[in-house]
N, C-alpha and C. Protein backbone atom coordinates (compact mmCIF):
# COMPACT_ATOMS: atom_id res chain seq x y z
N UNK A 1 0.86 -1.17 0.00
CA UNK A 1 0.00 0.00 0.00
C UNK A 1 0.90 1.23 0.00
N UNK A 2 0.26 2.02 -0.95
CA UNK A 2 1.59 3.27 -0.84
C UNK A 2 1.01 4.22 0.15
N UNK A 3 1.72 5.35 0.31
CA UNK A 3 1.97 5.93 1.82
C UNK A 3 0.59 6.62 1.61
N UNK A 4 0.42 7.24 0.78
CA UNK A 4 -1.00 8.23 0.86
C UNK A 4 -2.04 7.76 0.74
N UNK A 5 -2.18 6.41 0.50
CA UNK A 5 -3.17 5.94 1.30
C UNK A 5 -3.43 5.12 2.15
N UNK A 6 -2.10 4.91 2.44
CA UNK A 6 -2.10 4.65 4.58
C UNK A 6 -2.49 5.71 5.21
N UNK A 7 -1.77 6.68 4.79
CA UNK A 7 -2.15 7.81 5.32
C UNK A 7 -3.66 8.30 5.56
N UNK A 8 -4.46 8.03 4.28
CA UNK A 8 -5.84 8.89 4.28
C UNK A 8 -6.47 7.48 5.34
N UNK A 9 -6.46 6.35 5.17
CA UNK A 9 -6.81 4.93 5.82
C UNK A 9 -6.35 5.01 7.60
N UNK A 10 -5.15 5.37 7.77
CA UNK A 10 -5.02 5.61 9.05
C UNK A 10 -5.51 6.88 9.70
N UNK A 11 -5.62 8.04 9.12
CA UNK A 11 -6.44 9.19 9.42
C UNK A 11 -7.89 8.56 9.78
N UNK A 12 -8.38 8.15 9.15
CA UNK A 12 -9.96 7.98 8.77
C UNK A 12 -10.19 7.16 10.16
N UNK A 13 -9.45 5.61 10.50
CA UNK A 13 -9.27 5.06 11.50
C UNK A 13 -9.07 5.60 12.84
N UNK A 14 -8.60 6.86 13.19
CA UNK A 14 -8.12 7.50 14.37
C UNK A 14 -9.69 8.62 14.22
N UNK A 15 -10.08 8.60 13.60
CA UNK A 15 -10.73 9.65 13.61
C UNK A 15 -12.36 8.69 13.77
N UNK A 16 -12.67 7.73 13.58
CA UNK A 16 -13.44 7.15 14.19
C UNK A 16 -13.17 6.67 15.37
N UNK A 17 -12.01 6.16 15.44
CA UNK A 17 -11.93 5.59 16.98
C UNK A 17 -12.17 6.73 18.29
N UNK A 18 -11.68 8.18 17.96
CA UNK A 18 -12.17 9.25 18.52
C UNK A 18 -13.14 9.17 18.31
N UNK A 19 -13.60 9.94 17.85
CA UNK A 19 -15.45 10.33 17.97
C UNK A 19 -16.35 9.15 18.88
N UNK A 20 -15.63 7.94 18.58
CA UNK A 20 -16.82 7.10 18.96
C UNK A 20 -16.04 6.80 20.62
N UNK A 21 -14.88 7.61 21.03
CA UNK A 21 -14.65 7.84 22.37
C UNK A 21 -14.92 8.88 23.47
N UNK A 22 -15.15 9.54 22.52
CA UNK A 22 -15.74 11.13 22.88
C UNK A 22 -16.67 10.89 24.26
N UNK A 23 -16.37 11.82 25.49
CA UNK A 23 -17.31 12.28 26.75
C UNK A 23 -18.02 13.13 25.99
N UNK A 24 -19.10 13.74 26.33
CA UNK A 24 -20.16 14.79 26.76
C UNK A 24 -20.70 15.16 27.90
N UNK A 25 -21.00 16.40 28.00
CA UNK A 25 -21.54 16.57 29.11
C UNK A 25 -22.98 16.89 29.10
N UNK A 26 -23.55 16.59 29.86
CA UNK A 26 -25.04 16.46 29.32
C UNK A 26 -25.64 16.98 30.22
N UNK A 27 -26.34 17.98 29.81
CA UNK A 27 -27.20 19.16 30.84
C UNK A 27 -28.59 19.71 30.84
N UNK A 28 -29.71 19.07 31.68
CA UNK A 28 -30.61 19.22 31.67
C UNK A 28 -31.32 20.09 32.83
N UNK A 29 -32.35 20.96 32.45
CA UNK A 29 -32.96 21.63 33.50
C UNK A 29 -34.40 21.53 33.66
N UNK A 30 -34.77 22.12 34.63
CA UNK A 30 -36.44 22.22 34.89
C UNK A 30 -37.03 22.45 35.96
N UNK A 31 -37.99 22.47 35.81
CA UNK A 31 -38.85 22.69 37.08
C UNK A 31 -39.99 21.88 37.90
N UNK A 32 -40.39 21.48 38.97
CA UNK A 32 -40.91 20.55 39.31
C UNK A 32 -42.38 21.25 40.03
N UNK A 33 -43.94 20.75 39.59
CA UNK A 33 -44.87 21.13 40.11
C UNK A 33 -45.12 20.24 40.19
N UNK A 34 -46.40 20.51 41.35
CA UNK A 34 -47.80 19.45 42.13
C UNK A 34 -48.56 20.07 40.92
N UNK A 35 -49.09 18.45 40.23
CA UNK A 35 -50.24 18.65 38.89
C UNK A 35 -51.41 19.37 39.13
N UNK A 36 -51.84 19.11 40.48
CA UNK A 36 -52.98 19.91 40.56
C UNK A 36 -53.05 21.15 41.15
N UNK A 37 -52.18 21.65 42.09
CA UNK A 37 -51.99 23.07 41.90
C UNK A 37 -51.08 24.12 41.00
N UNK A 38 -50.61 23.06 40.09
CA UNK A 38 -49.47 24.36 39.60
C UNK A 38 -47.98 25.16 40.36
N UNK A 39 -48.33 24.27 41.76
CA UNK A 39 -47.35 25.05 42.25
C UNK A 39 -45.65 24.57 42.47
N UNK A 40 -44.89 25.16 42.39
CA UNK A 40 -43.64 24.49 42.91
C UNK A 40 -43.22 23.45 43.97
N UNK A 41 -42.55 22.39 44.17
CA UNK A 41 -42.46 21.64 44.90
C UNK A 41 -41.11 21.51 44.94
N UNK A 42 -40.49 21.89 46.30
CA UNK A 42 -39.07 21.78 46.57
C UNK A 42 -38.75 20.68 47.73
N UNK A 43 -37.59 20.31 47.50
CA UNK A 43 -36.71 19.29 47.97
C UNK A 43 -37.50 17.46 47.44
N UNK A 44 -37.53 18.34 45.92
CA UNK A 44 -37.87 16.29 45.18
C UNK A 44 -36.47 15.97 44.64
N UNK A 45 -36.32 14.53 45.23
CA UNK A 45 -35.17 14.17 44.69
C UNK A 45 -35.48 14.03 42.70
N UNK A 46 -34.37 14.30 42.10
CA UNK A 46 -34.22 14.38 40.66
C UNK A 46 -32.86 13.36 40.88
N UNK A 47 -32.93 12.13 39.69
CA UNK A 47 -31.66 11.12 39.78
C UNK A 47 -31.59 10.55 38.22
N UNK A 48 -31.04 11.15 37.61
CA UNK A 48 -30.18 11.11 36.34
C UNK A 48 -30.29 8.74 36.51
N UNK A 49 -30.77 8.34 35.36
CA UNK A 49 -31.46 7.17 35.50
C UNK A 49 -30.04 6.17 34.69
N UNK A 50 -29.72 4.99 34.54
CA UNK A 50 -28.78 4.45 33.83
C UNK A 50 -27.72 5.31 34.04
N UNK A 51 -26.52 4.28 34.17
CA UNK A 51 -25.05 4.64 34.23
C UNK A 51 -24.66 5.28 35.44
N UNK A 52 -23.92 6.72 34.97
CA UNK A 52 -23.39 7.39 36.78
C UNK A 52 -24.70 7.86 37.24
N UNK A 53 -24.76 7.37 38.86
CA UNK A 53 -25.98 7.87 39.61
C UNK A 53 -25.23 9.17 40.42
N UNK A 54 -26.07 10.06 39.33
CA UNK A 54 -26.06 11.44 39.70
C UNK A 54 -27.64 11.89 40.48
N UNK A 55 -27.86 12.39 41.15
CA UNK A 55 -28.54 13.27 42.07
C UNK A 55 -28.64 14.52 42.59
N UNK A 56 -30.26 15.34 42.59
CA UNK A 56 -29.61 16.60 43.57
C UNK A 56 -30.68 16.46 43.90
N UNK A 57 -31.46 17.82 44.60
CA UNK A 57 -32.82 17.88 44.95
C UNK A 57 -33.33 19.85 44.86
N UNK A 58 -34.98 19.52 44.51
CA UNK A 58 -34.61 20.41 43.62
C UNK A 58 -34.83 21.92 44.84
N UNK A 59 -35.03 23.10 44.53
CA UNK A 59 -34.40 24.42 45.24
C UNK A 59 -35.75 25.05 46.11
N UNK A 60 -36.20 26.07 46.58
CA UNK A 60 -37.53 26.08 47.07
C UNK A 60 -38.62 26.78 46.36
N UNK A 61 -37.74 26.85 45.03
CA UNK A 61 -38.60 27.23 43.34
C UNK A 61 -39.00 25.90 42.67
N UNK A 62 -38.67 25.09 43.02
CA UNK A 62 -38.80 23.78 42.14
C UNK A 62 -37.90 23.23 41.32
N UNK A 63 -36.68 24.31 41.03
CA UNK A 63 -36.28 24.25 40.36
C UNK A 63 -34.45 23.10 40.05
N UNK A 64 -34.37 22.63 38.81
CA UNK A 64 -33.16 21.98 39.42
C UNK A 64 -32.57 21.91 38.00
N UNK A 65 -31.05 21.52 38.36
CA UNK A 65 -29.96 21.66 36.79
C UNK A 65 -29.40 20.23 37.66
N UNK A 66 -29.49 19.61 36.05
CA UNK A 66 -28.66 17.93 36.56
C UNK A 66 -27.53 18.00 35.53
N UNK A 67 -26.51 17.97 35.68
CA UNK A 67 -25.02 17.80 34.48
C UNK A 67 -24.56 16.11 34.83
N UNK A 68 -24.07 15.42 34.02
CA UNK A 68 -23.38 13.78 34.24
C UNK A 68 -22.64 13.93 32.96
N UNK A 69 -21.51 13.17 32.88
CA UNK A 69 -20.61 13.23 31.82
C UNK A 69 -20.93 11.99 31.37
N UNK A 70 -20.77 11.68 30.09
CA UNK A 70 -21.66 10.23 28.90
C UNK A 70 -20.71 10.52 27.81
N UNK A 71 -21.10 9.30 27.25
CA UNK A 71 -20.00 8.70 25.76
C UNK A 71 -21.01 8.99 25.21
N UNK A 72 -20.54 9.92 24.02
CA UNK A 72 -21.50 10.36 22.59
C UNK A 72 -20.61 10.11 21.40
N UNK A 73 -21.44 9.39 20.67
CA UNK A 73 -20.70 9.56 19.22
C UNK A 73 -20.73 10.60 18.36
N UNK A 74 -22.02 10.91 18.40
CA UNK A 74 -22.06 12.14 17.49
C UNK A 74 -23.29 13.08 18.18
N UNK A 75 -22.75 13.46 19.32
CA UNK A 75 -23.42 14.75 19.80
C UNK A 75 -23.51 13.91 21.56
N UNK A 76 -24.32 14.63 22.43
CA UNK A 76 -24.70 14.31 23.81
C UNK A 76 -26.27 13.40 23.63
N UNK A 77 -25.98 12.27 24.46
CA UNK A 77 -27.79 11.17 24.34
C UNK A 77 -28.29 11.91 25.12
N UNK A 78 -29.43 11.77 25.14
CA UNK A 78 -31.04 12.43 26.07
C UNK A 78 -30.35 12.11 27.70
N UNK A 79 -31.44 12.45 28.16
CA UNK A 79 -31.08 11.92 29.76
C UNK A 79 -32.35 11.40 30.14
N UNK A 80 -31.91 10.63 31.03
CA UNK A 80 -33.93 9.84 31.45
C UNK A 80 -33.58 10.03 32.94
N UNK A 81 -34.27 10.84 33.31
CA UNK A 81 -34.68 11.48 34.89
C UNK A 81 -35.77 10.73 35.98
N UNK A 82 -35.85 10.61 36.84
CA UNK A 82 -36.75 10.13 37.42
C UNK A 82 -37.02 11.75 39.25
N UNK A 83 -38.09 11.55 39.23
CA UNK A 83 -38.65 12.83 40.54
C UNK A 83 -38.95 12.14 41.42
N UNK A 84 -38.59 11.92 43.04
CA UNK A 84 -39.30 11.11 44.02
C UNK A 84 -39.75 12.46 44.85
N UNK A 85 -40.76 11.71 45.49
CA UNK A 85 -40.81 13.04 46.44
C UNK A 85 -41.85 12.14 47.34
N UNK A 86 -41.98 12.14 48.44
CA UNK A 86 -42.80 11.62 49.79
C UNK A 86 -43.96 11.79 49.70
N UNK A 87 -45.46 11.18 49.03
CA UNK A 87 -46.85 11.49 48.82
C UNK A 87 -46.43 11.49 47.86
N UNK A 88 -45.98 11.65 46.91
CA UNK A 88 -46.03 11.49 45.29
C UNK A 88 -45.75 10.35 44.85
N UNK A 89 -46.48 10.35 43.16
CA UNK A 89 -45.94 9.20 42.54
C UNK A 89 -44.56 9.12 41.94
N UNK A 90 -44.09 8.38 41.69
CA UNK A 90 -42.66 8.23 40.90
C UNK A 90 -42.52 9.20 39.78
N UNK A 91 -42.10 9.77 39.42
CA UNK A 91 -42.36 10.51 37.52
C UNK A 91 -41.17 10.30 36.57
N UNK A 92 -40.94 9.43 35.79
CA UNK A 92 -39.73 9.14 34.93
C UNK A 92 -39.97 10.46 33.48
N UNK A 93 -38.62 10.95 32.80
CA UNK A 93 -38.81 11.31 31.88
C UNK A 93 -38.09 11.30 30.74
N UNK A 94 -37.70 11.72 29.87
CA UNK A 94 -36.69 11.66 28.94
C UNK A 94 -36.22 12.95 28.59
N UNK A 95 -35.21 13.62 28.59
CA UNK A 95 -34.80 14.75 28.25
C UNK A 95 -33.63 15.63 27.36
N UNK A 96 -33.55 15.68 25.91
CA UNK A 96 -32.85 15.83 25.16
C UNK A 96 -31.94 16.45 25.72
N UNK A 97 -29.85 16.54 25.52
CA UNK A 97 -28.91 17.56 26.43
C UNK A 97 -29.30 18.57 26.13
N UNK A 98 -28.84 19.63 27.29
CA UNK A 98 -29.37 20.48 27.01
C UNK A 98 -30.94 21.30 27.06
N UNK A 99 -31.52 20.17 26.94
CA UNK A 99 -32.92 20.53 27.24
C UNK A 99 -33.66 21.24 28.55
N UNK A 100 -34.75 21.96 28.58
CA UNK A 100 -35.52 22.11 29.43
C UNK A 100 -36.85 21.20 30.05
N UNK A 101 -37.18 20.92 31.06
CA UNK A 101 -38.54 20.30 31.11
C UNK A 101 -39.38 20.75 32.28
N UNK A 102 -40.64 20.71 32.73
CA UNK A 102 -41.21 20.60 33.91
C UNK A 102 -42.29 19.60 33.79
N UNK A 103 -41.89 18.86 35.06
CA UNK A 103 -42.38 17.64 35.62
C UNK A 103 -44.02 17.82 36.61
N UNK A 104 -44.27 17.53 36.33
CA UNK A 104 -45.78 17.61 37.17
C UNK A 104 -46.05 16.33 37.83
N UNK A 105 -45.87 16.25 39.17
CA UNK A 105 -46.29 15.06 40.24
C UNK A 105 -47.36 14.95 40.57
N UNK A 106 -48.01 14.21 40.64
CA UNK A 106 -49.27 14.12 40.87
C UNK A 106 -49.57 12.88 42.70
N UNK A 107 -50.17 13.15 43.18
CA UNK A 107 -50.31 12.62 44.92
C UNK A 107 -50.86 11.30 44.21
């Protein structure tokens, strides 16, 4: 094989093996209400679902930012969230990086 196209062949090779090693950081936000009043609900646990178990809980706005670092090939995957909160039901969701959402719990 002559050199220039080892060359373009070994380029091409390093350059997939990157990408498809690549971290992201993946950052989702939102806000958490009781369905039937509309209103904010603070201190629900929020836990980033599959892989690193990340956690916070959310502020006395409702509000909460979850970041976890993930293998992307070609861009950052969704995040799938889950809300606990004491009298509530469970609430799972899915959330593009980057994205915004608000969760509505329902008793």
């Amino acid at each position: 094989m002559n050199y220039t196209i080892w060359h373009k062949v070994s380029t091409l090779i390093f350059g997939v093996v990157f990408l498809s090693s690549c971290d992201c950081v993946q950052q989702v936000k939102g806000v958490v209400v009781d369905k039937v009043t509309d209103k904010p609900i603070a201190d629900v646990l929020i836990r980033k679902e599959h892989g690193s178990e990340v956690e916070m809980k959310t502020d006395s706005t409702g509000e909460f930012k979850l970041s976890a670092i993930s293998g992307g090939l070609f861009g950052c995957p969704a995040m799938d969230i889950s809300a606990y909160k004491q009298g509530y039901k469970i609430t799972t969701a899915t959330v593009p990086a980057g994205g915004e959402i608000t969760i509505e719990l329902e008793r």
